[in-house]
N, C-alpha and C. Protein backbone atom coordinates (compact mmCIF):
# COMPACT_ATOMS: atom_id res chain seq x y z
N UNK A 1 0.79 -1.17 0.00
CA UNK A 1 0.00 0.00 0.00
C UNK A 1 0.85 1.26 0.00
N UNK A 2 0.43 1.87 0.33
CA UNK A 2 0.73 3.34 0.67
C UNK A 2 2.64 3.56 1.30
N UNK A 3 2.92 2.72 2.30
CA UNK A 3 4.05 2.82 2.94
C UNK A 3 4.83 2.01 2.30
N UNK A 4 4.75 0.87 1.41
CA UNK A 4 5.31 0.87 -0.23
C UNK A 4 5.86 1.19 -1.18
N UNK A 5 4.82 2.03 -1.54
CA UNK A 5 5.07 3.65 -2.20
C UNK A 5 6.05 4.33 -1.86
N UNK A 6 6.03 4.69 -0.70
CA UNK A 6 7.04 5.57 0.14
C UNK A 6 8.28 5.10 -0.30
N UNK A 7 8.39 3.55 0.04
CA UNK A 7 9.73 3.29 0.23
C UNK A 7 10.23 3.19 -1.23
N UNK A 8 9.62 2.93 -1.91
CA UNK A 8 9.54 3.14 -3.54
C UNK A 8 10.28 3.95 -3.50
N UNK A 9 9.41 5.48 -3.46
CA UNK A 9 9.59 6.45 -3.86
C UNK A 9 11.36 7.20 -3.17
N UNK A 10 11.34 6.51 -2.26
CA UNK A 10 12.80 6.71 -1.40
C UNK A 10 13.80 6.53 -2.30
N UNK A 11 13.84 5.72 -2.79
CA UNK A 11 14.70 4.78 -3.76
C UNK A 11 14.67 5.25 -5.18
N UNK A 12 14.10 6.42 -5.37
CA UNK A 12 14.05 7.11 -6.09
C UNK A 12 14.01 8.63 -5.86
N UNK A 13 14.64 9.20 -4.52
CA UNK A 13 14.69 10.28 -4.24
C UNK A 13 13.45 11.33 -4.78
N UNK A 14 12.34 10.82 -4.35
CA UNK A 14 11.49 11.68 -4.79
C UNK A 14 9.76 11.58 -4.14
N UNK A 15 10.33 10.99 -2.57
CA UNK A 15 9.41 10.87 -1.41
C UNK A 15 8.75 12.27 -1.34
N UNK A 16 9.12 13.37 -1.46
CA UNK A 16 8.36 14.80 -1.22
C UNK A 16 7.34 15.07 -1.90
N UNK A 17 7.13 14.41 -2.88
CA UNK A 17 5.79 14.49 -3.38
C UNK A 17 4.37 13.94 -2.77
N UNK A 18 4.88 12.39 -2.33
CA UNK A 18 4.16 11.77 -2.11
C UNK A 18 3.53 12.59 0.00
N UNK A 19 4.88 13.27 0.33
CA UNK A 19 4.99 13.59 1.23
C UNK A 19 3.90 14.75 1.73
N UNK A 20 4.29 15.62 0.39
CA UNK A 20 3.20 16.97 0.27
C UNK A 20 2.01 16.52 0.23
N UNK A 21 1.59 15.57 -0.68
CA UNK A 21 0.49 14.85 -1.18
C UNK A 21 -0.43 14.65 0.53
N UNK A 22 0.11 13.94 1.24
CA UNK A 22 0.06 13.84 2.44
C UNK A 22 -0.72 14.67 3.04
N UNK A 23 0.60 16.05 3.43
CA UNK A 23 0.26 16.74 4.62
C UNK A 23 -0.84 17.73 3.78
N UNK A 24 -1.06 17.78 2.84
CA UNK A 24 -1.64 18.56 2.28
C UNK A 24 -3.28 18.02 2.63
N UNK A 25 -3.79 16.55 2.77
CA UNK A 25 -4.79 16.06 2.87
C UNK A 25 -5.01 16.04 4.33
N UNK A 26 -3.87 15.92 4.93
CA UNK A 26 -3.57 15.87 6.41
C UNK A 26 -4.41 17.81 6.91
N UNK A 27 -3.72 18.76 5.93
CA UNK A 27 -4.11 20.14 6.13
C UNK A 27 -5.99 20.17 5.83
N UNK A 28 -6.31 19.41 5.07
CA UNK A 28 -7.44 19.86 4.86
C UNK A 28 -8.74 19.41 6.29
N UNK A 29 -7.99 18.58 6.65
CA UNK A 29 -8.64 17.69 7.93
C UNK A 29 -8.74 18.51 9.00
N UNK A 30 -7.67 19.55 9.19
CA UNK A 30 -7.31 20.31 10.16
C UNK A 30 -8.86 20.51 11.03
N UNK A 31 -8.64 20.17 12.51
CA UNK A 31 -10.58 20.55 13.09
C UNK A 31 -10.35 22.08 12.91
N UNK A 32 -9.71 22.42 13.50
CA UNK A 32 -9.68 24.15 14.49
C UNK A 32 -9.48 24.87 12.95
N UNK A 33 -10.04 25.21 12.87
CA UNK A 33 -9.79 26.75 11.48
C UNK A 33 -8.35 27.73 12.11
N UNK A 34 -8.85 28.15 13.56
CA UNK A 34 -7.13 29.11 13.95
C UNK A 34 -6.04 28.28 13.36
N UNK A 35 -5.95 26.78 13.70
CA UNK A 35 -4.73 26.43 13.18
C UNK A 35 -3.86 26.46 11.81
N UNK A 36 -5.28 26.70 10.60
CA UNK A 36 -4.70 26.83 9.47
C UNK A 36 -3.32 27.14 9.03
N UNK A 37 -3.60 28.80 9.52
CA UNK A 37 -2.86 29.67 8.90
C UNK A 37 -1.39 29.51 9.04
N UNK A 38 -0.85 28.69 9.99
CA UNK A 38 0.35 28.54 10.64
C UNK A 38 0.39 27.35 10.05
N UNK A 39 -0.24 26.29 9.87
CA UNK A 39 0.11 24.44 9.01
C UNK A 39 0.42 25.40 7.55
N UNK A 40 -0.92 26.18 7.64
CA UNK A 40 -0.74 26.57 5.60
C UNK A 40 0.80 26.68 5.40
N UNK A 41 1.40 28.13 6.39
CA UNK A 41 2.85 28.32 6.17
C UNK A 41 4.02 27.19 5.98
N UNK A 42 3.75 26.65 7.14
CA UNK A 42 4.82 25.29 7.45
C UNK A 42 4.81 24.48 5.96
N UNK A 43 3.68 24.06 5.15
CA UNK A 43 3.28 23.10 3.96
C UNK A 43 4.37 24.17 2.97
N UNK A 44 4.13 25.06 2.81
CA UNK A 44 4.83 26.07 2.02
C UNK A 44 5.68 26.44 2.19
N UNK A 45 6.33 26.68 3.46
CA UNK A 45 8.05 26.57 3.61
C UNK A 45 8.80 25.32 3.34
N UNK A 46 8.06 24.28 3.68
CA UNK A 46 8.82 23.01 3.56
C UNK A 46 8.93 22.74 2.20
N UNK A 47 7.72 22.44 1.84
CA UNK A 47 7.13 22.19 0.00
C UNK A 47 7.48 22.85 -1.39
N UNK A 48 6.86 23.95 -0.98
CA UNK A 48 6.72 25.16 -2.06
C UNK A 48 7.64 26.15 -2.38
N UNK A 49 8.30 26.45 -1.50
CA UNK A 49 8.91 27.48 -1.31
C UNK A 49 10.23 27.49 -2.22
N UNK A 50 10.32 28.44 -2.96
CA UNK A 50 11.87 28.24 -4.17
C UNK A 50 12.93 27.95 -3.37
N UNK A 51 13.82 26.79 -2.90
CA UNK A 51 14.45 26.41 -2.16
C UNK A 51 14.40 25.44 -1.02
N UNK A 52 13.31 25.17 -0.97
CA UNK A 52 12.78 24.25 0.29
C UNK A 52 13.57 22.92 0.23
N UNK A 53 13.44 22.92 1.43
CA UNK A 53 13.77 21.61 2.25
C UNK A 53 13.84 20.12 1.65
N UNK A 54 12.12 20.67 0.84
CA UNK A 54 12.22 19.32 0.23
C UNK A 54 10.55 19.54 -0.76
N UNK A 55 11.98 20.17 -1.55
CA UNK A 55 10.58 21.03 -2.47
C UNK A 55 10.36 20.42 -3.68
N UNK A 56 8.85 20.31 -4.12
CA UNK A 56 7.87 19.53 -5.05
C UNK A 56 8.16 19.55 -6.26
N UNK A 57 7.93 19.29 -7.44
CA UNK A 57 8.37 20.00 -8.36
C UNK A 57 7.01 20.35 -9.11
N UNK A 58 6.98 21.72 -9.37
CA UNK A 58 5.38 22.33 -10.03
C UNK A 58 5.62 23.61 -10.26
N UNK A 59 4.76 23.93 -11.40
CA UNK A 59 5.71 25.14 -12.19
C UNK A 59 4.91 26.49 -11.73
N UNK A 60 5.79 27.38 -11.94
CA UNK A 60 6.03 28.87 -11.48
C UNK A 60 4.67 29.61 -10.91
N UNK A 61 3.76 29.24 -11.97
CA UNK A 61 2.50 30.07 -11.82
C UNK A 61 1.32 29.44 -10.72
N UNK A 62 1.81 27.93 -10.46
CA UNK A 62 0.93 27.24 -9.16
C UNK A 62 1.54 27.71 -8.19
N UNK A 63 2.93 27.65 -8.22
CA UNK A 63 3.61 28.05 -6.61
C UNK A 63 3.07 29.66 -6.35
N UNK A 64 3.02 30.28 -7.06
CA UNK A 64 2.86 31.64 -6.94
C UNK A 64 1.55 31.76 -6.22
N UNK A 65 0.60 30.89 -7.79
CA UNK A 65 -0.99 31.61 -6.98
C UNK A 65 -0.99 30.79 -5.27
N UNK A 66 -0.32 29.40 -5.46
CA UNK A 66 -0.61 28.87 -3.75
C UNK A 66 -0.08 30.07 -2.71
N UNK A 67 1.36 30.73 -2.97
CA UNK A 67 1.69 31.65 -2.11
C UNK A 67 0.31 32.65 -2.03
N UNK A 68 -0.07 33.15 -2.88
CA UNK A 68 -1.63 33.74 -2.59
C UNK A 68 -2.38 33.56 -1.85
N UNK A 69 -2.71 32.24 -2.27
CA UNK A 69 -4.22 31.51 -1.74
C UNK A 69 -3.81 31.42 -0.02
N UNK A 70 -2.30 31.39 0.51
CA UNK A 70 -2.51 30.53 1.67
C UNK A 70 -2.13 32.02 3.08
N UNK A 71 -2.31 32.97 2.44
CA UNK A 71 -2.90 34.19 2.91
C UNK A 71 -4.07 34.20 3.68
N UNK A 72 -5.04 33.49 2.70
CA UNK A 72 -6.74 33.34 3.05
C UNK A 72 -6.47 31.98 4.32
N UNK A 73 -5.59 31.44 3.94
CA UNK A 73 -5.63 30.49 4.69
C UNK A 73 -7.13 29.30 4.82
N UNK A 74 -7.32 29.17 3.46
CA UNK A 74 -8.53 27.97 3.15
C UNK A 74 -8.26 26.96 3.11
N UNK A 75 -8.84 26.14 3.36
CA UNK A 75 -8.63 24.91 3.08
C UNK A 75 -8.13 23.94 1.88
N UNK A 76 -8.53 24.85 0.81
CA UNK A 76 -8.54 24.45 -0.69
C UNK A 76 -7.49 24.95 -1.33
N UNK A 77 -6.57 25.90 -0.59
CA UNK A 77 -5.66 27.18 -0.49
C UNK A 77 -4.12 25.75 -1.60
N UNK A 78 -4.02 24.68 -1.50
CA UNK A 78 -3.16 23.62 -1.77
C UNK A 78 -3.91 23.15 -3.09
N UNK A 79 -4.97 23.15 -3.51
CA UNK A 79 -5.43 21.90 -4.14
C UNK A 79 -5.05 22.24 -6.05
N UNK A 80 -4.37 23.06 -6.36
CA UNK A 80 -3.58 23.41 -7.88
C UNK A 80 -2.20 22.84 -7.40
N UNK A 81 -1.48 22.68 -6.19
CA UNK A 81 -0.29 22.46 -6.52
C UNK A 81 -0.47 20.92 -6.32
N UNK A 82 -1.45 20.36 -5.32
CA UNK A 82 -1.40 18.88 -4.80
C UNK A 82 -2.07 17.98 -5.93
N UNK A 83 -2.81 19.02 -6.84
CA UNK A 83 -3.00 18.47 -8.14
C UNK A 83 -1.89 18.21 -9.08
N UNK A 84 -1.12 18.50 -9.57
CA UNK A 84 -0.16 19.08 -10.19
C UNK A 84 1.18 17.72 -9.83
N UNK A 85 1.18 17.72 -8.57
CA UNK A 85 1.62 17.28 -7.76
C UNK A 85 1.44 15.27 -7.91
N UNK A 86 0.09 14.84 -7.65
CA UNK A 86 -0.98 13.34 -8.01
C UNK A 86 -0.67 13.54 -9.54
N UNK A 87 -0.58 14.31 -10.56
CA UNK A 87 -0.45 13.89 -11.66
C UNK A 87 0.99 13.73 -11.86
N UNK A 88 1.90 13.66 -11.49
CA UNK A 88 3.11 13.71 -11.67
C UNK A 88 3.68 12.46 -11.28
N UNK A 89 2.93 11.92 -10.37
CA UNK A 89 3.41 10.65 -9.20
C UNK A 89 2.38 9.47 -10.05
N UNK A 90 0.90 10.22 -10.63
CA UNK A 90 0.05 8.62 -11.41
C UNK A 90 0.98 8.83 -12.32
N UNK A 91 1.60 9.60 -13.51
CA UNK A 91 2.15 9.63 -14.65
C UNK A 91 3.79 8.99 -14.63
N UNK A 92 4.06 8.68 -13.59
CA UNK A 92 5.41 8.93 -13.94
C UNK A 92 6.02 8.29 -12.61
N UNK A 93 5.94 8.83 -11.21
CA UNK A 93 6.30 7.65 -10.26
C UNK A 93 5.44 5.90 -10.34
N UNK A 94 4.31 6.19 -10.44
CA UNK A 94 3.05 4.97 -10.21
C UNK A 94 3.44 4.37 -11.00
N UNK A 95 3.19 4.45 -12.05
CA UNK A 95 3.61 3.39 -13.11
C UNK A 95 4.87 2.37 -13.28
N UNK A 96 6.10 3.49 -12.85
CA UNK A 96 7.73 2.97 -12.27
C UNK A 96 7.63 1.69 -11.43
N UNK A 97 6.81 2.30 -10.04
CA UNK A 97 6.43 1.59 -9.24
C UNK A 97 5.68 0.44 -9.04
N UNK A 98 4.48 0.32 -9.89
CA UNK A 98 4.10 -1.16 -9.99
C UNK A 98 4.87 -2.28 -10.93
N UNK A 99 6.31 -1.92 -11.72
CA UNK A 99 6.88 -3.03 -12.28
C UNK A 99 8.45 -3.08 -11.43
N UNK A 100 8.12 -2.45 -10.18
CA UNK A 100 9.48 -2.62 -9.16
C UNK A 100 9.04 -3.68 -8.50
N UNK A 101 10.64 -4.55 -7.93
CA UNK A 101 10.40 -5.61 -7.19
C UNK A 101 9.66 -4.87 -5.56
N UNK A 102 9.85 -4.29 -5.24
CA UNK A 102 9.23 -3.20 -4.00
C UNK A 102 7.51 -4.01 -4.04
């Protein structure tokens, strides 16, 4: 399943997707609304951010409008880059991955 994937994706240096993918679904769950605004940041320093930690790969004009959106601090404030993001991993990790011995 899922923790599979991961290790897959380890082995291919390119766990941060699947990672964002994550906390990003993890963000939308959030109960408390106050907490948003501070997860929104953290997803976007780690993720998004030109230089990050362990940053996604998705082009110029999603990272931008997400830096926008996560101002408002919505819930939905992720869902162009975490898109962007699932198509990159069905197209191109997933496929890798179901003809690995993993």
């Amino acid at each position: 399943g899922l923790s599979a994937f991961r290790t897959f994706l380890k082995t291919e240096f390119s766990e941060e997707n699947l990672e964002f993918w994550v906390a990003c679904e993890e963000y939308k769950k959030t109960p408390s609304v106050n907490k948003l605004p501070a997860k929104a940041q953290c997803i976007f320093q780690e993720f998004l951010q030109t230089g990050a930690p362990r940053e996604v790969n998705i082009d110029h004009q999603t990272r931008e409008h997400t830096r926008l959106q996560i101002s408002a601090a919505c819930r939905n404030c992720f869902d162009a880059a975490q898109e962007q993001t699932r198509i990159l991993m069905e197209k191109d990790s997933y496929p890798r991955f179901l003809k690995s011995p993993i």
